[in-house]
C-alpha atoms as a PDB file:
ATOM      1  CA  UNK A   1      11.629  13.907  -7.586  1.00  0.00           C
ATOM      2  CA  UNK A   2       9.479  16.491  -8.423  1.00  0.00           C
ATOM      3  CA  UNK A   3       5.217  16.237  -6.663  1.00  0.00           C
ATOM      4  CA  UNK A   4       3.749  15.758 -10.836  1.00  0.00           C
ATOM      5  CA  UNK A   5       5.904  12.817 -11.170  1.00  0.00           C
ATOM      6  CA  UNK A   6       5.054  11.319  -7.773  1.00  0.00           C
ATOM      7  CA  UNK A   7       1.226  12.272  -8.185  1.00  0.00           C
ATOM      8  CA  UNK A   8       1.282  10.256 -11.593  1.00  0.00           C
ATOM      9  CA  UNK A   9       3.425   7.108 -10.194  1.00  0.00           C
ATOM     10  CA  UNK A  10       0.361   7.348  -7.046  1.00  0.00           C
ATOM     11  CA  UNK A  11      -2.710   7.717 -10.105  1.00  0.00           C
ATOM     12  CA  UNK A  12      -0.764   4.548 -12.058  1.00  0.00           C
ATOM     13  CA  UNK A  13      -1.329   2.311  -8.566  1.00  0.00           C
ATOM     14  CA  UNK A  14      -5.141   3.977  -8.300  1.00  0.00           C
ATOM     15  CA  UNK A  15      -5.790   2.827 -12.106  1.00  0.00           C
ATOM     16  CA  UNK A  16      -4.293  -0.554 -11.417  1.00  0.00           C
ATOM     17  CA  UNK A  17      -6.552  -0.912  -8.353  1.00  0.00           C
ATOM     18  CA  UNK A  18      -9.777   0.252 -10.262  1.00  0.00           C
ATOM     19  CA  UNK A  19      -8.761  -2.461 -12.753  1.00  0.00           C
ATOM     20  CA  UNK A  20      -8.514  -4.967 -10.109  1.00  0.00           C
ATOM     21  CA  UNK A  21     -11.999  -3.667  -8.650  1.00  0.00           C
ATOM     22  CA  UNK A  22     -13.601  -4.595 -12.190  1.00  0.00           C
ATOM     23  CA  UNK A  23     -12.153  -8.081 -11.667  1.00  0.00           C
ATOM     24  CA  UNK A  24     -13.099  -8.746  -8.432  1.00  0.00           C
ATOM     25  CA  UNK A  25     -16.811  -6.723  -8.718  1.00  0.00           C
ATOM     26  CA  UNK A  26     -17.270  -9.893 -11.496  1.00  0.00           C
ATOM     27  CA  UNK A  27     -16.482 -12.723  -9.019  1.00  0.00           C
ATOM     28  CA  UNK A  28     -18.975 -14.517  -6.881  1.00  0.00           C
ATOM     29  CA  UNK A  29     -20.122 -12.686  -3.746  1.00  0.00           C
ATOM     30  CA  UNK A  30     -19.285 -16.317  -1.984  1.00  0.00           C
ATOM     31  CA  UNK A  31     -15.878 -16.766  -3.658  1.00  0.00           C
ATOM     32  CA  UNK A  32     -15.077 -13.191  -2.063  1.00  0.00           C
ATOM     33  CA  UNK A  33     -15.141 -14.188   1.501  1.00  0.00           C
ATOM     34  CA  UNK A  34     -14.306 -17.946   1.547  1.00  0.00           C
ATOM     35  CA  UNK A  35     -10.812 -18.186   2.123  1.00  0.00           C
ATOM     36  CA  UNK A  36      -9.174 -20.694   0.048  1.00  0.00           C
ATOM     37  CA  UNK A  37      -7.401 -22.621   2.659  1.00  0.00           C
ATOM     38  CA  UNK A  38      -7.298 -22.964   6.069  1.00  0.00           C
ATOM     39  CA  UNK A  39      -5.297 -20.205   7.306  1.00  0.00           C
ATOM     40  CA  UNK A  40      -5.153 -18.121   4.397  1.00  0.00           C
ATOM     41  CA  UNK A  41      -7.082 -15.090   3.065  1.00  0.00           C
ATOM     42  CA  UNK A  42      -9.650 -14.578   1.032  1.00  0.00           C
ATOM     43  CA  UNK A  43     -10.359 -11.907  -1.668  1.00  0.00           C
ATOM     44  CA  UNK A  44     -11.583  -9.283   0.907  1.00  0.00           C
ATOM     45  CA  UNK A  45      -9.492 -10.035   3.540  1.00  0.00           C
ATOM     46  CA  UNK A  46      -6.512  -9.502   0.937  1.00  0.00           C
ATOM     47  CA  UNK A  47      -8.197  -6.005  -0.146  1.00  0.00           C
ATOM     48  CA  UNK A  48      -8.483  -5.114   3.711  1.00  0.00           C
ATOM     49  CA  UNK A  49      -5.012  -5.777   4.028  1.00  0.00           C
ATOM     50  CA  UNK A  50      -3.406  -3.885   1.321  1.00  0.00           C
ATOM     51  CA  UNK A  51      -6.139  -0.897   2.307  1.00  0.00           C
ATOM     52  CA  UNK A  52      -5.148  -0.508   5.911  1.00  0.00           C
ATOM     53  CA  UNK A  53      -1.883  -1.004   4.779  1.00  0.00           C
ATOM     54  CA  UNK A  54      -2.145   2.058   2.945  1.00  0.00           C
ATOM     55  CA  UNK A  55      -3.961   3.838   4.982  1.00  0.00           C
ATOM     56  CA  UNK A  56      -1.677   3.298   7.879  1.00  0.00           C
ATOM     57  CA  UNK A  57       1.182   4.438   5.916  1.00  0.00           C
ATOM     58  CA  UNK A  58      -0.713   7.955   5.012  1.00  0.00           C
ATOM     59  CA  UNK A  59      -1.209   7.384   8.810  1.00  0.00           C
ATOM     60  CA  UNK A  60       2.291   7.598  10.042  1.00  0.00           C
ATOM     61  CA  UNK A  61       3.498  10.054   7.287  1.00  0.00           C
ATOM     62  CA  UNK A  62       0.902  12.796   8.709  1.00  0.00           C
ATOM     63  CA  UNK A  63       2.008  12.208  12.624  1.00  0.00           C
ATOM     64  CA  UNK A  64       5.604  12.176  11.390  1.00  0.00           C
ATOM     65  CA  UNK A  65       5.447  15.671   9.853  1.00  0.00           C
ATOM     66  CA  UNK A  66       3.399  16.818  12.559  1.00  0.00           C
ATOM     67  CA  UNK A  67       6.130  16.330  14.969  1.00  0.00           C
ATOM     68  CA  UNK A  68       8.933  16.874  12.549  1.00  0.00           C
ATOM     69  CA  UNK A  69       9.060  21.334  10.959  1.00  0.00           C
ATOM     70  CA  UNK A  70      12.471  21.358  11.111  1.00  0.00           C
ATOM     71  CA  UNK A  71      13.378  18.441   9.238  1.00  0.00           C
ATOM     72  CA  UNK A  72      14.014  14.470   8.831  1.00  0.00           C
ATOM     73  CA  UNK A  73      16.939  13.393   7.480  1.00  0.00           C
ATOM     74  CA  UNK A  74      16.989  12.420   3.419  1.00  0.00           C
ATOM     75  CA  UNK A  75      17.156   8.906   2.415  1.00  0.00           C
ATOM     76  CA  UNK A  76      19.825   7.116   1.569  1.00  0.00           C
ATOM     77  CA  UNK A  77      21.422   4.680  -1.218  1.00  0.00           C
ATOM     78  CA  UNK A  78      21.006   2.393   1.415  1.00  0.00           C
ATOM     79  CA  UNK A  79      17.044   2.716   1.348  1.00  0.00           C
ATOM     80  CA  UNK A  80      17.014   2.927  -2.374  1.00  0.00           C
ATOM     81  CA  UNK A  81      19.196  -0.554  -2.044  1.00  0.00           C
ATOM     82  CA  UNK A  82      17.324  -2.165   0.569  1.00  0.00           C
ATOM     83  CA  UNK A  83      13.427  -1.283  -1.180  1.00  0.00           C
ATOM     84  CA  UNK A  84      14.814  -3.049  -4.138  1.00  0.00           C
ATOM     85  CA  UNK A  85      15.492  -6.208  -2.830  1.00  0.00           C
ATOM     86  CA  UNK A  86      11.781  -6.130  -1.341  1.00  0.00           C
ATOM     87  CA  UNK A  87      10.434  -5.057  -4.363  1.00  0.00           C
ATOM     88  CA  UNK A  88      12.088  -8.267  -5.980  1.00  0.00           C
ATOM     89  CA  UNK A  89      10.935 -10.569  -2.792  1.00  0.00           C
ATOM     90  CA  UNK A  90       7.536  -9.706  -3.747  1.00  0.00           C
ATOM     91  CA  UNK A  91       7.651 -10.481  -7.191  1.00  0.00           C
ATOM     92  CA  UNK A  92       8.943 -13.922  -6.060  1.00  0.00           C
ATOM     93  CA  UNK A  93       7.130 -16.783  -4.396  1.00  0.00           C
ATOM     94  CA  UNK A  94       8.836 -16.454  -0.661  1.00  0.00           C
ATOM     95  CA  UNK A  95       5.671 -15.595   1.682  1.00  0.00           C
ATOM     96  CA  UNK A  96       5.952 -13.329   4.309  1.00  0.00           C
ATOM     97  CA  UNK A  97       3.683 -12.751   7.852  1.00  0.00           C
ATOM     98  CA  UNK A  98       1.786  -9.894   7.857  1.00  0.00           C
ATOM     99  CA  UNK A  99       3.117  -6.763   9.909  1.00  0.00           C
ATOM    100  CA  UNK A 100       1.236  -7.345  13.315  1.00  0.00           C
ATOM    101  CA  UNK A 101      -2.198  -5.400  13.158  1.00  0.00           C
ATOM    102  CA  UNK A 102      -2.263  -6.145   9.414  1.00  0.00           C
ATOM    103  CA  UNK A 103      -3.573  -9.494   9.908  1.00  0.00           C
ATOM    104  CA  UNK A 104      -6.451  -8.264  11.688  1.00  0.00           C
ATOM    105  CA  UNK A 105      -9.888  -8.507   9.808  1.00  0.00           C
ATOM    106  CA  UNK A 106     -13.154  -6.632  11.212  1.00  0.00           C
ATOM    107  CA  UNK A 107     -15.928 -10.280  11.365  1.00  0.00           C
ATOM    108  CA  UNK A 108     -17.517  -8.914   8.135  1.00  0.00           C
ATOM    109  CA  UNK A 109     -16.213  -7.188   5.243  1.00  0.00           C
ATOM    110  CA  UNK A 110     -17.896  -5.438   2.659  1.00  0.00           C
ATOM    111  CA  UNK A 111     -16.664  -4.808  -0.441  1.00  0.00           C
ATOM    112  CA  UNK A 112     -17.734  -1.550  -1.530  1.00  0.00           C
ATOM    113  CA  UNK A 113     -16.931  -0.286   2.000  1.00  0.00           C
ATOM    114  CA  UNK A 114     -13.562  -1.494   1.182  1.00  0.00           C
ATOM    115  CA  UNK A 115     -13.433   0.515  -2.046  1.00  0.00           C
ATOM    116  CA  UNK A 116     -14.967   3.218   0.144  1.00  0.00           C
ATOM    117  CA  UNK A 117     -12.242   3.772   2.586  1.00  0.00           C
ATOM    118  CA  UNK A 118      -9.637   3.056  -0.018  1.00  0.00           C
ATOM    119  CA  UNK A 119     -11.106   6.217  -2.093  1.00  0.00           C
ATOM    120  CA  UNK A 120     -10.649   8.169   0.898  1.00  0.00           C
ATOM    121  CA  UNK A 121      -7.719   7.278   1.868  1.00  0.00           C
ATOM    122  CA  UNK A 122      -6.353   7.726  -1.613  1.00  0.00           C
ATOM    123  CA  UNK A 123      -7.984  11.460  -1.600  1.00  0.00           C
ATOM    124  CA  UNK A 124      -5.544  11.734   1.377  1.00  0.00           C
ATOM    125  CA  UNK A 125      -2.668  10.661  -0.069  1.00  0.00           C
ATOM    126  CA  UNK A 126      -2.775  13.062  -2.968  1.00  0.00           C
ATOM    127  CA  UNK A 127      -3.500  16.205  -0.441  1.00  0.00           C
ATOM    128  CA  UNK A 128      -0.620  14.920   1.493  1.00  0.00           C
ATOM    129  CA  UNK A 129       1.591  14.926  -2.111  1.00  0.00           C
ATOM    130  CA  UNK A 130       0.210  19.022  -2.419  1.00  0.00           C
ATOM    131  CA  UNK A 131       0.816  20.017   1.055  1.00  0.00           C
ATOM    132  CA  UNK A 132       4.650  18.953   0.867  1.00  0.00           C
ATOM    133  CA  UNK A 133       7.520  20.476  -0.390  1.00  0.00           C
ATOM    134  CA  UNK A 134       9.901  19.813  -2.995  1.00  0.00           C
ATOM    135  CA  UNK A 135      12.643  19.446  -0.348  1.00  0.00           C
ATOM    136  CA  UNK A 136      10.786  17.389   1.703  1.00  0.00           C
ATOM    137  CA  UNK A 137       9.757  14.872  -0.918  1.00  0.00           C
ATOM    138  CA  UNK A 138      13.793  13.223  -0.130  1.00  0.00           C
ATOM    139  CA  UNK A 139      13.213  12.971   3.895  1.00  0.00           C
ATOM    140  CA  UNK A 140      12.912   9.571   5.474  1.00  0.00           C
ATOM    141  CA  UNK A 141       9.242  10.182   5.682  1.00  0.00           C
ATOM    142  CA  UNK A 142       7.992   6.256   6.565  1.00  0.00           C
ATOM    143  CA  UNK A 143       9.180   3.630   8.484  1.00  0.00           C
ATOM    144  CA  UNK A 144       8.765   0.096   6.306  1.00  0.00           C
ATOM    145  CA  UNK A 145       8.602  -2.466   8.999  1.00  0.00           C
ATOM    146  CA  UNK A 146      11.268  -5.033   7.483  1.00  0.00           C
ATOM    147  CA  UNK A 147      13.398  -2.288   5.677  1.00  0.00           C
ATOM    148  CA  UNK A 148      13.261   0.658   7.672  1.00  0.00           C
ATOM    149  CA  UNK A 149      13.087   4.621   6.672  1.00  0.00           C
ATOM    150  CA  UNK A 150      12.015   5.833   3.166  1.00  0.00           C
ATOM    151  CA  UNK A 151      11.297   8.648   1.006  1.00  0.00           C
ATOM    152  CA  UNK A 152       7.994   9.685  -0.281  1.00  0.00           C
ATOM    153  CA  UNK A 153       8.849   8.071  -3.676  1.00  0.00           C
ATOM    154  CA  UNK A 154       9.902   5.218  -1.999  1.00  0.00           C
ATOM    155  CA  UNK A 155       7.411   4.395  -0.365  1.00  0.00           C
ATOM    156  CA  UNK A 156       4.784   5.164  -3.093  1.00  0.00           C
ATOM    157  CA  UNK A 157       7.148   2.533  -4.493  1.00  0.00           C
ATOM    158  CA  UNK A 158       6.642  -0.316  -2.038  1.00  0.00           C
ATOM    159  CA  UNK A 159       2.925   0.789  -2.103  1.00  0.00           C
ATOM    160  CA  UNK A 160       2.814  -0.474  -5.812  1.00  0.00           C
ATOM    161  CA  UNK A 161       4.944  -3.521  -5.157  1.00  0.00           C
ATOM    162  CA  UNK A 162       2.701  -4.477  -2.114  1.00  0.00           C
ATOM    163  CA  UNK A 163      -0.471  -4.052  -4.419  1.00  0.00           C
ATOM    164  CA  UNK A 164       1.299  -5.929  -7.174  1.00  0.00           C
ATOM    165  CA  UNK A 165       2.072  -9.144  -4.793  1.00  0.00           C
ATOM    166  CA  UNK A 166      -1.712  -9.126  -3.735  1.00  0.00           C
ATOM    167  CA  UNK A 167      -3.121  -8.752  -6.862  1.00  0.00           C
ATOM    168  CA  UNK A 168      -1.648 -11.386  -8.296  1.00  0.00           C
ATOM    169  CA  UNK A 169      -2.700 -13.528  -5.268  1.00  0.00           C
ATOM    170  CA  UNK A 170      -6.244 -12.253  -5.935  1.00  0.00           C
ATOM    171  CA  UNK A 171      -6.035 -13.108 -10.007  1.00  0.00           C
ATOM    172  CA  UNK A 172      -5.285 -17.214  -9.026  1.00  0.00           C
ATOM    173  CA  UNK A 173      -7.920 -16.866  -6.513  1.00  0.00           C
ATOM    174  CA  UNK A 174     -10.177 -15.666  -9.218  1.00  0.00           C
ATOM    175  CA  UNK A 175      -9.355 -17.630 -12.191  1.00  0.00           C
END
């Protein structure tokens, strides 16, 4: 996988997001933070999520290679098997609990902070793309809680099928 490809696969979820961000600019401020049940998110809380998510990922990739010059092992089929399967979970109805710090919102959220943060952290993830090398683009770079070790295509991967779930969770919330 060579870093163009991977940057354009990581601009493709940015663009979705800023798409989503038009949507959700348009909604009621009060429809953004009233969650629609009890116990379940709201708008903002479901853009927190997927934005720490992210973040934490860029996160754990940077300590990873901090402790790791001479090398991580590539992925496997296994992976590659395994982030399939998830990636079709999420396009189905089955629910799943939140990773634990994931489910954690700050008492108010803002949504351009959101968007702030999310820029930022996006900013990082294509510096992070730049500063690695061809052959490390293959090494079992981050650990998925439920599925284990993946690649840096892999998990730019799950990082599109996580947004995917939520924004469709966000478009019934909206319409």
């Amino acid at each position: 996988m060579k870093k163009e490809k991977l940057k354009k696969q990581f601009e493709a979820l940015r663009e979705k997001r800023e798409q989503l961000f038009k949507i959700v600019t348009s909604v009621d401020a009060a429809l953004l933070d009233r969650p629609p049940a009890e116990g379940k998110w709201s708008i903002l809380q479901i853009l927190y999520h997927v934005k720490a998510s992210e973040a934490g990922t860029l996160r754990y990739i940077d300590k990873k290679l901090s402790f790791s010059q001479e090398g991580l092992p590539n992925s496997s089929f296994l992976s590659g098997a395994k982030l399939l399967l998830l990636e079709m979970t999420l396009r189905s109805p089955v629910k799943f609990k939140a990773p634990k710090g994931l489910d954690v919102f700050p008492e108010r959220l803002v949504l351009e902070e959101i968007k702030a943060d999310w820029d930022r952290s996006d900013e990082g993830f294509l510096q992070l793309i730049d500063r690695l090398e061809e052959h490390q683009l293959g090494w079992q770079l981050f650990k998925h809680p439920i599925i284990g070790r993946l690649n840096m295509q892999q998990t730019i991967r799950f990082m599109v099928s996580h947004f995917d779930h939520h924004s469709r969770q966000i478009e019934r919330l909206t319409s």
